[in-house]
Protein backbone atom coordinates (compact mmCIF):
# COMPACT_ATOMS: atom_id res chain seq x y z
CA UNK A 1 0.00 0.00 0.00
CA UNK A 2 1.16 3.36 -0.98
CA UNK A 3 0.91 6.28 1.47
CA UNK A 4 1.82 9.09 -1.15
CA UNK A 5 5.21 10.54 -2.38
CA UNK A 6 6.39 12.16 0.38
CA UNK A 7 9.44 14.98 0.58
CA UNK A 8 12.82 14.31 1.76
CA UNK A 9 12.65 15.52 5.46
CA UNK A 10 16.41 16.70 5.15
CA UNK A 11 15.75 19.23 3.05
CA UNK A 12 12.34 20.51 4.30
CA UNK A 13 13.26 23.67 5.92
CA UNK A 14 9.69 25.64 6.57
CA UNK A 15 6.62 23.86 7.23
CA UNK A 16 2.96 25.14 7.06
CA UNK A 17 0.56 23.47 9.58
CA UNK A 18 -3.24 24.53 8.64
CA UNK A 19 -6.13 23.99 11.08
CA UNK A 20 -9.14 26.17 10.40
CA UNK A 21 -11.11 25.05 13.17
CA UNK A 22 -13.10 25.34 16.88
CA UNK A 23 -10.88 26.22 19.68
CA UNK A 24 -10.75 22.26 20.85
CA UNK A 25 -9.43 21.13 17.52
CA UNK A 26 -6.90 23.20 17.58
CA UNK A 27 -5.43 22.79 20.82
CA UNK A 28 -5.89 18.96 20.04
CA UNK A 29 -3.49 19.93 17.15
CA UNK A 30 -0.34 20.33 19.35
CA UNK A 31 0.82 16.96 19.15
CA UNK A 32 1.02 17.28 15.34
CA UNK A 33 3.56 20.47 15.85
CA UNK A 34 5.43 18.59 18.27
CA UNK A 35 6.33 15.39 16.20
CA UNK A 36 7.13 17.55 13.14
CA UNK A 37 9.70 19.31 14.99
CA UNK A 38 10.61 16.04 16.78
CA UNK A 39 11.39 14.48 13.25
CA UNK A 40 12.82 17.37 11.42
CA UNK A 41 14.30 19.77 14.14
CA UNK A 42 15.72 22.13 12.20
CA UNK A 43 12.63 23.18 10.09
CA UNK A 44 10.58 25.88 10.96
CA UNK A 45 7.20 25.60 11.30
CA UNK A 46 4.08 27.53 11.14
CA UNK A 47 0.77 27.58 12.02
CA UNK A 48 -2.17 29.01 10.13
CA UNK A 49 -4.88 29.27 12.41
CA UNK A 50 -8.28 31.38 13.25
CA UNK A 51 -7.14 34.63 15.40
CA UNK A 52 -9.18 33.61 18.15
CA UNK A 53 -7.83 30.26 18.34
CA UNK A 54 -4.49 31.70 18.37
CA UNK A 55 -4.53 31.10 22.70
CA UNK A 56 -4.90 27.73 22.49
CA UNK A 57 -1.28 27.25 20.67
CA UNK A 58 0.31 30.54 21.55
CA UNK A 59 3.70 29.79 23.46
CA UNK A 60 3.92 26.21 21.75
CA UNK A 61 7.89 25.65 21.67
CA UNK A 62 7.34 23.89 17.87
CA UNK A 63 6.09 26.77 16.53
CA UNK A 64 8.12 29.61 15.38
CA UNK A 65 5.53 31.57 13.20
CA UNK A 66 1.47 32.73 13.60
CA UNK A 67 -0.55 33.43 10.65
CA UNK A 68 -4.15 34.60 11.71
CA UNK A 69 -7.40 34.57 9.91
CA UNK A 70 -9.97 36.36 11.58
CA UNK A 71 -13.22 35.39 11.05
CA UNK A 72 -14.35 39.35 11.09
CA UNK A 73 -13.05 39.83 7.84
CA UNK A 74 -16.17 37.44 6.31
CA UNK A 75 -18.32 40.58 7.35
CA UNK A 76 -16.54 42.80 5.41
CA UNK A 77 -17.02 44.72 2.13
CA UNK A 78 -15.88 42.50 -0.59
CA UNK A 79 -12.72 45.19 -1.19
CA UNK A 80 -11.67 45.33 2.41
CA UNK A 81 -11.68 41.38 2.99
CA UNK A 82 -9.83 40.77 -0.23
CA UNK A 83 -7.12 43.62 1.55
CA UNK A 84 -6.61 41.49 4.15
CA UNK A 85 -6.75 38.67 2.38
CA UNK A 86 -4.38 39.16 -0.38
CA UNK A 87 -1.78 40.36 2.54
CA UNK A 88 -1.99 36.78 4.32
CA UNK A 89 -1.31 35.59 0.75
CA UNK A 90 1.48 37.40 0.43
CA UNK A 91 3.19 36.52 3.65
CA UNK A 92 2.35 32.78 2.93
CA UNK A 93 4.34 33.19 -0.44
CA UNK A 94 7.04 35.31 0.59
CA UNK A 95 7.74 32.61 3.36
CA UNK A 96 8.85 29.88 0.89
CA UNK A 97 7.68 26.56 1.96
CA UNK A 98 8.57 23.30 1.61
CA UNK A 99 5.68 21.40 2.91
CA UNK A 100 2.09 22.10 3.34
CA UNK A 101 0.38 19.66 6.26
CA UNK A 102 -3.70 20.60 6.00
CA UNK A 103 -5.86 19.04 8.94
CA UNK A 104 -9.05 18.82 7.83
CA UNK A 105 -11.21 16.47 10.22
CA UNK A 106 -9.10 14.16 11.80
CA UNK A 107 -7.06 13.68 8.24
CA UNK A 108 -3.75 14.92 7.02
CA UNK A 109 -2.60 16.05 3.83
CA UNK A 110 0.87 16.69 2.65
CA UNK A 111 1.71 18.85 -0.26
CA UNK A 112 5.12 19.51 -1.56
CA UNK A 113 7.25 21.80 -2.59
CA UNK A 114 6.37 22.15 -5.83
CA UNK A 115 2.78 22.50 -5.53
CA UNK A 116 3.65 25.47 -2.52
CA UNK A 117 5.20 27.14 -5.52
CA UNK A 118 2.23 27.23 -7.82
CA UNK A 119 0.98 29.59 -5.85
């Protein structure tokens, strides 16, 4: 059985964690942020997260980077979310990752490198 083609962990050096979820799924995230940098110590790691789920992982040794959505911005004037919007897309890019790990309902999904880049 085949698991997927996964990147050689000595040269991942940024990771990008994604949980857009409740408050509890979040902070039962921190395992996942502590095994990464268990496994590849010298990557950084980040965590893309709701703003006001940002307590339940804030001080988290793994994590050397915050990028917050807040949920206000869905109230917004189409012009004004896509302001905020567009910045968060530009930190994301300028950060150059390796790997992308999404959590989406108990589930993980890789992406490499070269998929990051697309963007």
């Amino acid at each position: 059985m085949s698991y997927g083609n996964y990147p050689d962990l000595k040269q991942v050096k940024r990771i990008l964690v994604v949980k857009m979820r409740h408050h509890g799924d979040v902070l039962l995230s921190s395992p996942v942020f502590s095994n990464l940098k268990k496994t590849i110590p010298t990557a950084e790691i980040d965590a893309f997260i709701y703003k006001d789920t940002f307590p339940m992982l804030k001080g988290h040794p793994a994590i050397s980077n915050f990028l917050l959505y807040d949920r206000t911005w869905k109230q917004l004037s189409w012009g004004r979310k896509m302001i905020h919007e567009v910045g968060l897309f530009r930190l994301l890019f300028h950060r150059h990752l390796s790997v992308l790990v999404l959590i989406l309902k108990g589930k993980v999904f890789w992406g490499k490198e070269r998929v990051i880049r697309m963007w």
